[in-house]
N, C-alpha and C. Protein backbone atom coordinates (compact mmCIF):
# COMPACT_ATOMS: atom_id res chain seq x y z
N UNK A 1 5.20 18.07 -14.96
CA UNK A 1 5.11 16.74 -14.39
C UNK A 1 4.03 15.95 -15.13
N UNK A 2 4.69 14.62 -15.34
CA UNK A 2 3.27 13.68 -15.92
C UNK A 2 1.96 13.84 -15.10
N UNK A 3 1.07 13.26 -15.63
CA UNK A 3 -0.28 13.45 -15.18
C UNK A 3 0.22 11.26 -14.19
N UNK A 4 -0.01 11.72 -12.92
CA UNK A 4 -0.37 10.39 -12.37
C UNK A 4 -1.56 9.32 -12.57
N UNK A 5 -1.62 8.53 -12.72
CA UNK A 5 -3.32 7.62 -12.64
C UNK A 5 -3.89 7.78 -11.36
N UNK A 6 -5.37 8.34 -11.07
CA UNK A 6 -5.65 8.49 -9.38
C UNK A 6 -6.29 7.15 -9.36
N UNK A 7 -6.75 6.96 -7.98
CA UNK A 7 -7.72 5.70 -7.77
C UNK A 7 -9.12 5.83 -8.60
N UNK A 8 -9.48 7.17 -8.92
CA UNK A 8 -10.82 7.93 -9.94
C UNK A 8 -10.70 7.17 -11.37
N UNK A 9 -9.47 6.89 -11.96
CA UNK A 9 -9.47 6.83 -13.46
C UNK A 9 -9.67 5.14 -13.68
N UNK A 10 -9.60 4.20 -12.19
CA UNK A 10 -9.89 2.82 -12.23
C UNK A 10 -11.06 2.49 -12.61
N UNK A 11 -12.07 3.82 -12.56
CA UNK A 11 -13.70 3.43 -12.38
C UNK A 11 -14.32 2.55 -11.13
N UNK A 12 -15.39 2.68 -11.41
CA UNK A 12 -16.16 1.90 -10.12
C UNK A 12 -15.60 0.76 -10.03
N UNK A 13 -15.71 0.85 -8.14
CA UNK A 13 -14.66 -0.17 -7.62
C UNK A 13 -15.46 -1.09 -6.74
N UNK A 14 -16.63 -0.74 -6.99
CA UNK A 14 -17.83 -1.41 -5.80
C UNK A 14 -17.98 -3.55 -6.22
N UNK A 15 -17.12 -4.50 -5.46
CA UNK A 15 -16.65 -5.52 -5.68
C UNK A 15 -15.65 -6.04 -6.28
N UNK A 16 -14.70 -5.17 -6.67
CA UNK A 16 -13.45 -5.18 -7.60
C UNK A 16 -12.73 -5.26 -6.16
N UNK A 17 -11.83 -6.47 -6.78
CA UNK A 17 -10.70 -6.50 -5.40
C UNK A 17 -9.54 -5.63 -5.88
N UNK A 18 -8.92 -4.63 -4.60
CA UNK A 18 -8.30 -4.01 -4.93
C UNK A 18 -7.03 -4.23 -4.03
N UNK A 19 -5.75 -4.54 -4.53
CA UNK A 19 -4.21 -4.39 -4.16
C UNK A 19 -3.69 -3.34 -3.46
N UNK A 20 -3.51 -3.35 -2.36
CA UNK A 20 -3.21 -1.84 -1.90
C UNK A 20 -2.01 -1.58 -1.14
N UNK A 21 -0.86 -1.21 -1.98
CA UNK A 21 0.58 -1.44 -1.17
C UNK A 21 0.71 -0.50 -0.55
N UNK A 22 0.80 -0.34 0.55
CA UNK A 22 0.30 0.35 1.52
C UNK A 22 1.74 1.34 2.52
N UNK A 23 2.09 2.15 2.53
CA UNK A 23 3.51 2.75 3.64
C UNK A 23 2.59 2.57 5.44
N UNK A 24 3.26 1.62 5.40
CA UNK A 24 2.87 1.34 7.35
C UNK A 24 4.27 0.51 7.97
N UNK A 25 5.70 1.32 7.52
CA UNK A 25 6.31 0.96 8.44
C UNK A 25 6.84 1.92 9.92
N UNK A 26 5.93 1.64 10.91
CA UNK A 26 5.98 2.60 11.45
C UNK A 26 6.75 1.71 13.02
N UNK A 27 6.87 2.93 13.75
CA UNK A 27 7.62 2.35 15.24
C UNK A 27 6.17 1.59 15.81
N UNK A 28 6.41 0.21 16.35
CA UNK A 28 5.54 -0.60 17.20
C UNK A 28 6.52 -0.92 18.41
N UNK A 29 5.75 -1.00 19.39
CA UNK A 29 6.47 -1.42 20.93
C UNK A 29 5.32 -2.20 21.91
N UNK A 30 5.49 -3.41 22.19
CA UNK A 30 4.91 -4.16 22.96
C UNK A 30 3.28 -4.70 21.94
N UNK A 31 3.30 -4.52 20.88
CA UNK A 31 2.03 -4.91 19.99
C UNK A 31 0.96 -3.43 19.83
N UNK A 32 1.84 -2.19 19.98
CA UNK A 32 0.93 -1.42 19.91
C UNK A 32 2.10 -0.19 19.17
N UNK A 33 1.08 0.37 18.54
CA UNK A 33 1.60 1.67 17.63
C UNK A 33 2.12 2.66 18.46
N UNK A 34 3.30 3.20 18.08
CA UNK A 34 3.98 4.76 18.98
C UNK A 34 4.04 5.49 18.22
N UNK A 35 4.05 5.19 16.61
CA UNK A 35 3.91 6.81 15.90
C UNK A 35 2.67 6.27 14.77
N UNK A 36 1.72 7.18 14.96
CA UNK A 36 0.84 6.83 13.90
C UNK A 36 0.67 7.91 13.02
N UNK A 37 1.42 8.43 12.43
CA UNK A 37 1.79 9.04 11.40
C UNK A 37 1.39 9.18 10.40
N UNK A 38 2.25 8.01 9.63
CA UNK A 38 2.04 7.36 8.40
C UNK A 38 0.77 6.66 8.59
N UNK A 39 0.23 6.05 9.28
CA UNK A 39 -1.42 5.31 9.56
C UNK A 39 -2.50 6.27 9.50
N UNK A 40 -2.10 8.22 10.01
CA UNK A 40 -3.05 8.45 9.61
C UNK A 40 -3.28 9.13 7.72
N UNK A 41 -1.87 9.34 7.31
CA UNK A 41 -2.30 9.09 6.02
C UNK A 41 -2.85 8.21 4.96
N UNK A 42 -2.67 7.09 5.26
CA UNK A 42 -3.08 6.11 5.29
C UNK A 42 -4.66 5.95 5.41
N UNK A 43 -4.87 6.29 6.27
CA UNK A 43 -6.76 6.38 6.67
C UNK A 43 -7.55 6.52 5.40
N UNK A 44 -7.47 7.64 5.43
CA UNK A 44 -8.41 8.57 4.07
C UNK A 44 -8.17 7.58 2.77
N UNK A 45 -7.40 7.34 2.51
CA UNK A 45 -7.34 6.35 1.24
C UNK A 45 -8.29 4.78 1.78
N UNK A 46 -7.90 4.17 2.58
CA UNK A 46 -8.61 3.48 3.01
C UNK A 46 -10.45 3.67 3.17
N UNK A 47 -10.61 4.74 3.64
CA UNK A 47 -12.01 4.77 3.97
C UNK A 47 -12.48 5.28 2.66
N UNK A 48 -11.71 5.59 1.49
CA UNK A 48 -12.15 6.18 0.57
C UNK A 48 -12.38 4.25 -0.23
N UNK A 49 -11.51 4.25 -0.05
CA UNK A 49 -11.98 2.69 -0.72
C UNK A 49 -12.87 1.65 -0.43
N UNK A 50 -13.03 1.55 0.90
CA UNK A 50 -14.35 1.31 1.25
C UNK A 50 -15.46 1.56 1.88
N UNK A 51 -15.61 3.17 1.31
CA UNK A 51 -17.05 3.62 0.93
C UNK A 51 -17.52 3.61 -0.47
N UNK A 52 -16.07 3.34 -1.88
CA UNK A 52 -16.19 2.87 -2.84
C UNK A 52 -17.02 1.47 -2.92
N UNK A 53 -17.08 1.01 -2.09
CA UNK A 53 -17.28 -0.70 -1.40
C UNK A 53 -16.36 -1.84 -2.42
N UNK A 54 -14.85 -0.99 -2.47
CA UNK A 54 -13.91 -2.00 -2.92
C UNK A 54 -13.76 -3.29 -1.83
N UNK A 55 -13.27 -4.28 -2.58
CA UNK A 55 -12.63 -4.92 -1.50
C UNK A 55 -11.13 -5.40 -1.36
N UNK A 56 -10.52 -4.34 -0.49
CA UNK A 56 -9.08 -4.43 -0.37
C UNK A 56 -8.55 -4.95 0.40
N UNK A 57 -7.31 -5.57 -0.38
CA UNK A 57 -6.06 -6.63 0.22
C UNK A 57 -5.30 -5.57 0.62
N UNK A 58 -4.47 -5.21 1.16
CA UNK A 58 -3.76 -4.07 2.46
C UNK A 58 -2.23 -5.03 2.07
N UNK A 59 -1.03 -4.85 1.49
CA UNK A 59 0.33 -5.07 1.72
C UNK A 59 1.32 -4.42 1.57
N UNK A 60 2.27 -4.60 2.92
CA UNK A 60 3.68 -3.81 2.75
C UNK A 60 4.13 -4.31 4.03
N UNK A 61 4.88 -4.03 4.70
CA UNK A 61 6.28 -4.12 4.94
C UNK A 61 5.89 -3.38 6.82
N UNK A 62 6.79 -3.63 7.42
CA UNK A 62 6.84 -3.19 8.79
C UNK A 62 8.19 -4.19 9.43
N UNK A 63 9.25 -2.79 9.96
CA UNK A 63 10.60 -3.10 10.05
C UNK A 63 11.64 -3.43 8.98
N UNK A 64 12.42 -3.09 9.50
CA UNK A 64 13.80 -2.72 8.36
C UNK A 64 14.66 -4.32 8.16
N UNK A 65 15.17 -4.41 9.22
CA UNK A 65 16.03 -5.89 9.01
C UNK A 65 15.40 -6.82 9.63
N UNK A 66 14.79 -6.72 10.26
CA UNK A 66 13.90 -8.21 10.74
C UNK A 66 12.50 -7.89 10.43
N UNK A 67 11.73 -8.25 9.55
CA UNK A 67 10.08 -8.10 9.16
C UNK A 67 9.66 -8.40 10.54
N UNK A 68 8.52 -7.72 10.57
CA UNK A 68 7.83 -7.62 12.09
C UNK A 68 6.48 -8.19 11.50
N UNK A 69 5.28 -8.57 12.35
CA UNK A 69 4.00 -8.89 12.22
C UNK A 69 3.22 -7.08 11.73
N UNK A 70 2.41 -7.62 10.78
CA UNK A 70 1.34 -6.22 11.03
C UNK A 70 0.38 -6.11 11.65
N UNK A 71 0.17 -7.51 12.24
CA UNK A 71 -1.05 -7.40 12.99
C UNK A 71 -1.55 -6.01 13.87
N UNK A 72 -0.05 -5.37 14.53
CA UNK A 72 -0.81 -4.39 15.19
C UNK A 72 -1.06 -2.93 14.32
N UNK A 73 -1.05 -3.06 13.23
CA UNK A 73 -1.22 -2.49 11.92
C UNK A 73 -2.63 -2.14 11.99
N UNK A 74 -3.29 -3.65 11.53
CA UNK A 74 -4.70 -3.88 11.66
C UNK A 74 -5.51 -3.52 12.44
N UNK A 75 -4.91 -4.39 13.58
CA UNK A 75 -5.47 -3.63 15.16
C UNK A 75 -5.93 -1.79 14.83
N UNK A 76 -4.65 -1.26 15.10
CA UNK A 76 -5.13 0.41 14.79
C UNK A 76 -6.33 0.75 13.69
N UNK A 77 -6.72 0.04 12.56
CA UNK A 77 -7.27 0.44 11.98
C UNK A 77 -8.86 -0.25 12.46
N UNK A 78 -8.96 -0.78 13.69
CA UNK A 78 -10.35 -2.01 13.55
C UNK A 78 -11.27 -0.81 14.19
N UNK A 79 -11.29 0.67 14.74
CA UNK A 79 -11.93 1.31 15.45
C UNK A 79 -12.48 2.04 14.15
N UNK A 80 -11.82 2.01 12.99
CA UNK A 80 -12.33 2.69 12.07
C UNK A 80 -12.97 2.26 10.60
N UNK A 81 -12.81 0.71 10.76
CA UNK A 81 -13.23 0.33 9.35
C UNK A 81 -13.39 -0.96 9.68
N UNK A 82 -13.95 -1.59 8.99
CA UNK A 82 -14.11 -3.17 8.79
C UNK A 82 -12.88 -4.19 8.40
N UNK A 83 -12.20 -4.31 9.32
CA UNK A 83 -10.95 -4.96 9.34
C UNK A 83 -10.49 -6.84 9.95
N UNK A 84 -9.81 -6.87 8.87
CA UNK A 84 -9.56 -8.49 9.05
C UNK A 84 -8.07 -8.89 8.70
N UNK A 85 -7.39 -9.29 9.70
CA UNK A 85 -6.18 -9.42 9.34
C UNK A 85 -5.42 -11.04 8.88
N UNK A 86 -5.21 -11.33 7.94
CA UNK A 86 -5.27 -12.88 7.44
C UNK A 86 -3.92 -13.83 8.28
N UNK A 87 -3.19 -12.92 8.71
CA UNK A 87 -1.85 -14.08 9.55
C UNK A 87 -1.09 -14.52 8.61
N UNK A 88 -1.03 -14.54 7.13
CA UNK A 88 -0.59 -15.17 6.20
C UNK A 88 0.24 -13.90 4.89
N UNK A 89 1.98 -14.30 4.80
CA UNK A 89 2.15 -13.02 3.89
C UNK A 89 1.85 -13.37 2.49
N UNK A 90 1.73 -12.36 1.39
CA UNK A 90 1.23 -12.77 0.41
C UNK A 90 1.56 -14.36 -0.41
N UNK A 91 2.67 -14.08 -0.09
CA UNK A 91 2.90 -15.40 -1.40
C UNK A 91 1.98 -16.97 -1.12
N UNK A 92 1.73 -16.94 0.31
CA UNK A 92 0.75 -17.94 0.85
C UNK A 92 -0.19 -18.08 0.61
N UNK A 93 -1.12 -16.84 0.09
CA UNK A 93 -2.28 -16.75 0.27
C UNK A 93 -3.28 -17.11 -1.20
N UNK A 94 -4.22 -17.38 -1.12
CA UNK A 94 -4.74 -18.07 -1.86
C UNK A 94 -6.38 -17.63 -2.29
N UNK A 95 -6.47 -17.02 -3.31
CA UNK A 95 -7.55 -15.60 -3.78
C UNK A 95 -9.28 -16.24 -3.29
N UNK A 96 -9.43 -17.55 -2.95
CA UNK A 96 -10.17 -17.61 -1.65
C UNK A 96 -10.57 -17.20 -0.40
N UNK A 97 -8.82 -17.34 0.21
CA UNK A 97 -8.96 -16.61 1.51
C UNK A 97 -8.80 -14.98 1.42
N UNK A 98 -8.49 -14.27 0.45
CA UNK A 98 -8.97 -12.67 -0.14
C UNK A 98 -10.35 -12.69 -0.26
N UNK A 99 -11.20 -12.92 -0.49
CA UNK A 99 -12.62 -13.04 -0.53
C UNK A 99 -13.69 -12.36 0.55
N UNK A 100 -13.02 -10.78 0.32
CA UNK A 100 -13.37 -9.88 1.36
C UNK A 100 -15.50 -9.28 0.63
N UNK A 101 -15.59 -9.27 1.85
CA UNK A 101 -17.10 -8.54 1.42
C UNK A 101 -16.89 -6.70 0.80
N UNK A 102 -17.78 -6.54 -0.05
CA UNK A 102 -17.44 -5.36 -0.48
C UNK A 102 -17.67 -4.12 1.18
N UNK A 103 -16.78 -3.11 1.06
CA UNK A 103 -16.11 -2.48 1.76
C UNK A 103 -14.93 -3.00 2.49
N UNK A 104 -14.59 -4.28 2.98
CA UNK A 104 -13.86 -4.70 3.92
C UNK A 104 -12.65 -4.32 3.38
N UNK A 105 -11.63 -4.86 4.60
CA UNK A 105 -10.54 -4.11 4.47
C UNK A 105 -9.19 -5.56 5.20
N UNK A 106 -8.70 -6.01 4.18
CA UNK A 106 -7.86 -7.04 4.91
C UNK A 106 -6.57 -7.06 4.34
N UNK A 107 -5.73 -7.46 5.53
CA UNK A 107 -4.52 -7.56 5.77
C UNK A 107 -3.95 -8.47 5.84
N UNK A 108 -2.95 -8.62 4.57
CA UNK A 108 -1.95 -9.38 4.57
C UNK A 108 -1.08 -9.80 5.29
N UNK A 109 -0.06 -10.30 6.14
CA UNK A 109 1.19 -10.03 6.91
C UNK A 109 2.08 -9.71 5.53
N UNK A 110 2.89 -9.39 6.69
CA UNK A 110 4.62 -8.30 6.24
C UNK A 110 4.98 -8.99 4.85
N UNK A 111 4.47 -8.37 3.31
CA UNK A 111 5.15 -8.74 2.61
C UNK A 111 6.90 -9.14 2.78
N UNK A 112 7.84 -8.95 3.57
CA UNK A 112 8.99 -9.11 3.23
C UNK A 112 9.11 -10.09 3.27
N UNK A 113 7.94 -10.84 4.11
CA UNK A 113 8.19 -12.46 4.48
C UNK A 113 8.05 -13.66 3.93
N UNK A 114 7.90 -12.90 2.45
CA UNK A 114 7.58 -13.69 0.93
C UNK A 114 8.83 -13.60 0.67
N UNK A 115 9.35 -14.94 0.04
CA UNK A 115 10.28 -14.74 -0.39
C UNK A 115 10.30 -14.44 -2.08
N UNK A 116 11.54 -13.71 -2.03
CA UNK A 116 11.41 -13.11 -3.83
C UNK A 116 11.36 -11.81 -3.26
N UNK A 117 10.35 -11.11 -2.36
CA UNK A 117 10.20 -9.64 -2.50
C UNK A 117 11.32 -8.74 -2.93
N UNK A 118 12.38 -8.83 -2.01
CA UNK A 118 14.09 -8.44 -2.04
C UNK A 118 14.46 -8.58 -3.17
N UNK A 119 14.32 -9.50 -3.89
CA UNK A 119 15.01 -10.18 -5.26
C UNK A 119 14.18 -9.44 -6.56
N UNK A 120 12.97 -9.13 -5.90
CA UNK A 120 11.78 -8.78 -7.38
C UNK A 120 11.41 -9.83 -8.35
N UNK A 121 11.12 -10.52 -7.29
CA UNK A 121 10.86 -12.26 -8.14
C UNK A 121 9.49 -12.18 -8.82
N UNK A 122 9.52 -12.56 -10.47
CA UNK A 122 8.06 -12.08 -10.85
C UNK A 122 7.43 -12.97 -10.95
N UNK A 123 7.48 -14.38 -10.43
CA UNK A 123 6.15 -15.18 -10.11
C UNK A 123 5.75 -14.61 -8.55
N UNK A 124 6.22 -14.35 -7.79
CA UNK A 124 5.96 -13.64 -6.36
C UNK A 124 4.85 -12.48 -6.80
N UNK A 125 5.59 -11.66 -7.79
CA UNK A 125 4.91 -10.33 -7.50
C UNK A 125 3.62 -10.82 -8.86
N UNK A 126 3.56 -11.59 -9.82
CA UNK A 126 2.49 -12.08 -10.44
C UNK A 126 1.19 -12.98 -9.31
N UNK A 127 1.68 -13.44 -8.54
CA UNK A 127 0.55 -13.94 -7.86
C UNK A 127 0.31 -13.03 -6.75
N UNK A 128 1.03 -12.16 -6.54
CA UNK A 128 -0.17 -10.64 -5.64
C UNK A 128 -0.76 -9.99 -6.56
N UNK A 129 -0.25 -9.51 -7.83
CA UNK A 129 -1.19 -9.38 -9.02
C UNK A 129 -2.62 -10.31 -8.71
N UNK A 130 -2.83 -11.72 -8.98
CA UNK A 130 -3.47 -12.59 -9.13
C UNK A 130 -4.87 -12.40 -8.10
N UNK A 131 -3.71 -11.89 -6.89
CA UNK A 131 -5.10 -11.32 -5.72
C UNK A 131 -6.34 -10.25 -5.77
N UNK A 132 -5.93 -9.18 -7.08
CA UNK A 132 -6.73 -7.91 -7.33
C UNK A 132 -7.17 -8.22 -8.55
N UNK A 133 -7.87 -7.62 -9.13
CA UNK A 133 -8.64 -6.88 -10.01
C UNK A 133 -7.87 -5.59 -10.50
N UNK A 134 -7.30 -4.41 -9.44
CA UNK A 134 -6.87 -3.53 -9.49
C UNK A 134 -5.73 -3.39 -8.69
N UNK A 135 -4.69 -2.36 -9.15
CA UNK A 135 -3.40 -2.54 -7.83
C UNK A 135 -3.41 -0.50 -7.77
N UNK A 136 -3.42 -0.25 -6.46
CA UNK A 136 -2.85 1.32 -6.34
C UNK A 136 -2.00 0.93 -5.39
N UNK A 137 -0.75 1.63 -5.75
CA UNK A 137 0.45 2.13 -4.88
C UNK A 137 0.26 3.07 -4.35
N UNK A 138 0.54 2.95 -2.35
CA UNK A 138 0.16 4.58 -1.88
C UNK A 138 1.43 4.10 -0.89
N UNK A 139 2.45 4.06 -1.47
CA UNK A 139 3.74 3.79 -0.38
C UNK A 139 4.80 4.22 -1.20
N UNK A 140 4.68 5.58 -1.05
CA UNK A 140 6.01 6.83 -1.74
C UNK A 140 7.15 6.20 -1.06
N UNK A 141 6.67 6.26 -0.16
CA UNK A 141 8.47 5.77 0.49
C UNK A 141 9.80 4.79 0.50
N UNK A 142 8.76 3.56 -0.37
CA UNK A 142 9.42 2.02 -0.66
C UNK A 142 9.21 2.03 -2.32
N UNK A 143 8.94 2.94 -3.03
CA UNK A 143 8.56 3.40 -4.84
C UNK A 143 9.52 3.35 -5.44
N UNK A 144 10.68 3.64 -4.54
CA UNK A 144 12.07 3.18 -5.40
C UNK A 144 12.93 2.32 -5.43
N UNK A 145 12.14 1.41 -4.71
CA UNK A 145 13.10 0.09 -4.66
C UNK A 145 12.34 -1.17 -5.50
N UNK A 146 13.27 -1.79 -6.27
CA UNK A 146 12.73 -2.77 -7.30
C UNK A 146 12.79 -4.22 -5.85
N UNK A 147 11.44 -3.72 -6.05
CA UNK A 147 10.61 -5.22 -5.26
C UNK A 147 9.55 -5.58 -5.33
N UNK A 148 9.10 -7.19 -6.06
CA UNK A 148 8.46 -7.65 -6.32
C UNK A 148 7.10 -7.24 -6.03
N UNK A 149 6.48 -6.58 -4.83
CA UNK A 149 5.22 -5.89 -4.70
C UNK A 149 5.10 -4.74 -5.50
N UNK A 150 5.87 -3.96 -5.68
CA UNK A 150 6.06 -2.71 -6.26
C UNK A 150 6.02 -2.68 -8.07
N UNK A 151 7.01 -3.61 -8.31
CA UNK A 151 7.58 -3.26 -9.72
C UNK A 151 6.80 -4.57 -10.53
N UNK A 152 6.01 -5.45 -10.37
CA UNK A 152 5.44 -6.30 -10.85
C UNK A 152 4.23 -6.32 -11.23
N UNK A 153 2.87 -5.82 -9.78
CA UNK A 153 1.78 -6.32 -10.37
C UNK A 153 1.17 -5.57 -11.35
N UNK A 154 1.84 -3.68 -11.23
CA UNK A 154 1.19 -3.35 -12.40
C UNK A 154 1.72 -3.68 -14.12
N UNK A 155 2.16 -4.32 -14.10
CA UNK A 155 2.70 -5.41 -15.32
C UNK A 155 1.29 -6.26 -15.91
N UNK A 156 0.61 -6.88 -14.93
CA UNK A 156 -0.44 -7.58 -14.77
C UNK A 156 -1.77 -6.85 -14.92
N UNK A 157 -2.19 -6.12 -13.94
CA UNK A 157 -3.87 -5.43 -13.86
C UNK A 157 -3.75 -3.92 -13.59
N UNK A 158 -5.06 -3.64 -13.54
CA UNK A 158 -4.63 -2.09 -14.19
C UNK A 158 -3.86 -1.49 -13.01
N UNK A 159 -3.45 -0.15 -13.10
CA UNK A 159 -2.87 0.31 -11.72
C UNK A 159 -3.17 1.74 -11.36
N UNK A 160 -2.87 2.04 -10.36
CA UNK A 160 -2.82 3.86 -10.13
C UNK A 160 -2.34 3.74 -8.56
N UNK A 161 -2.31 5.10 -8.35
CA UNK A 161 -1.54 5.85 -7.17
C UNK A 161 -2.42 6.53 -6.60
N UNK A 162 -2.27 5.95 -5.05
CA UNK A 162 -3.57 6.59 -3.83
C UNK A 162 -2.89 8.24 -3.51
N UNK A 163 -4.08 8.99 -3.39
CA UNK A 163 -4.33 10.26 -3.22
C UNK A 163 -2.71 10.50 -2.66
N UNK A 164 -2.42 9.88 -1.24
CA UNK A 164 -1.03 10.69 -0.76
C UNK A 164 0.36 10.68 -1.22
N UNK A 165 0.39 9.25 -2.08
CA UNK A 165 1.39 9.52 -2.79
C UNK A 165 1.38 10.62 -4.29
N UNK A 166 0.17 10.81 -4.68
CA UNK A 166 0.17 11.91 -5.82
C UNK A 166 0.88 13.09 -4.94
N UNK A 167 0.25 13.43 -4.04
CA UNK A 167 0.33 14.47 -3.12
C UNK A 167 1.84 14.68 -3.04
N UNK A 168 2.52 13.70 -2.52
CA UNK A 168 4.02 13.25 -2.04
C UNK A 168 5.01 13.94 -3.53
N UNK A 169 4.40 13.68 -5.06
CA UNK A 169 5.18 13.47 -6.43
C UNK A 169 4.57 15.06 -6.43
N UNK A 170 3.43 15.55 -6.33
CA UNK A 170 2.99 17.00 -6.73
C UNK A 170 4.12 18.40 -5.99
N UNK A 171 4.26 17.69 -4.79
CA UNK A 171 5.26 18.84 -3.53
C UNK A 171 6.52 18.28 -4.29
N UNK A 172 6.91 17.40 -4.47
CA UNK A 172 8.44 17.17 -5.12
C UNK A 172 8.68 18.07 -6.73
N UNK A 173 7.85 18.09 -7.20
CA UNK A 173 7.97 18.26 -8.27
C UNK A 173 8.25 20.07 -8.77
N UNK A 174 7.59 20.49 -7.55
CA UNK A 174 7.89 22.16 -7.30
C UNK A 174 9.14 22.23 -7.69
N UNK A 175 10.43 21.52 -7.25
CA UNK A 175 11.57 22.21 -7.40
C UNK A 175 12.06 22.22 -9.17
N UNK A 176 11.34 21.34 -10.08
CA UNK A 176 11.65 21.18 -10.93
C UNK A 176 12.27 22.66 -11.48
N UNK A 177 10.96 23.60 -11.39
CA UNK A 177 10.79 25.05 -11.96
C UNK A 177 10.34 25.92 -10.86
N UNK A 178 11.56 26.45 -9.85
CA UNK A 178 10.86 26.97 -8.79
C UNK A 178 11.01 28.41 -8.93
N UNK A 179 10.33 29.44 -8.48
CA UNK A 179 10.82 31.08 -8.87
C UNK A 179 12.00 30.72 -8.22
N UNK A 180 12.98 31.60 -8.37
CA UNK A 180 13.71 32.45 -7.76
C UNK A 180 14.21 33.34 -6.76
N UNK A 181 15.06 34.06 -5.87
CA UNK A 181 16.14 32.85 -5.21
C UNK A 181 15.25 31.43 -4.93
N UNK A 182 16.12 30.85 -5.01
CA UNK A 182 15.37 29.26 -4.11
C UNK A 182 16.36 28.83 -3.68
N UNK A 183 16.01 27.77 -2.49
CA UNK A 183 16.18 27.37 -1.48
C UNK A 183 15.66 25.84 -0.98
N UNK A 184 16.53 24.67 -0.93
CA UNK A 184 15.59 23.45 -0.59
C UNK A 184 16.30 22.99 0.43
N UNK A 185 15.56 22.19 1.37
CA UNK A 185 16.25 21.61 2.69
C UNK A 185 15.33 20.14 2.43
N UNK A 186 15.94 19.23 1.72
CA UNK A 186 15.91 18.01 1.92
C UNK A 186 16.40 17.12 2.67
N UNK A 187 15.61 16.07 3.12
CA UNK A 187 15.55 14.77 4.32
C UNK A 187 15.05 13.40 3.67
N UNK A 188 15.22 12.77 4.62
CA UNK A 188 15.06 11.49 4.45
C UNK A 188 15.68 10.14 5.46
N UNK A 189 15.47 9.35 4.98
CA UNK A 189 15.67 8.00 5.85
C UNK A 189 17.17 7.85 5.06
């Protein structure tokens, strides 16, 4: 298997705004989280970034055919980190109102609600570029779909892959060359 880029090979990240496409589509009911799952993998990359004292923009996606708010995204994370959620999805936003203090941690709303994302529109995904300094992908789960958050900004600024998605490509990659008998029981959405 290739060698991945970690968040380590970006170098010091202490005021570097960092892009962080994030896997948080998870079940919400009444403005509050029912599976926090994926949020707590999620965590550790987060708190790893700002004890780096990056300052990260947080985007992705929540719900399948109708984009939902992430606000209660944010919410879950405000007991554990310095959190600010902007109300605004990327394509709105304007590298002013990103202008997080080093460690903070802010949130975009539901990229889908940009338009272009679906399409992989590359002035869309050039001006979430525009928001970082740096972009890591830690959302294995949406990695194969050509959309403008995904397949664009590392075109633009440097990039790498948060700890759980390495993790996610390292366990896949077993089957390449596995001993013998073998045996796989694959899933998915």
């Amino acid at each position: 298997m290739k060698e991945l880029p970690d968040i380590e090979s970006l170098g010091g990240l202490r005021g570097k705004r960092v892009v962080l496409h994030a896997g948080m589509n998870v079940p919400v009911a009444g403005g509050l989280v029912v599976n926090d799952f994926r949020l707590k993998r999620l965590l550790p990359t987060l708190k790893m970034l700002s004890l780096a004292g990056a300052r990260t923009i947080v985007i992705g996606h929540l719900g399948s055919e109708e984009p939902k708010t992430v606000e209660p995204i944010a919410k879950y994370f405000e007991g554990e980190l310095k959190v600010r959620f902007l109300g605004k999805p990327p394509h709105t936003l304007l590298a002013k109102e990103v202008n997080a203090k080093d460690g903070e941690v802010l949130f975009a709303e539901n990229v889908r609600m940009s338009p272009g994302e679906l399409e992989c529109d590359e002035l869309l995904g050039k001006h979430i570029a525009s928001l970082g300094d740096v972009y890591v992908n830690e959302d294995f789960a949406v990695s194969h779909r050509p959309h403008a958050s995904i397949v664009i900004p590392p075109r633009y600024i440097p990039c790498a892959f948060g700890p759980d998605f390495i993790k996610e490509v390292s366990e896949l990659s077993k089957v390449e060359d596995p001993p013998r008998p073998f045996v796989a029981f694959i899933g998915g959405a």
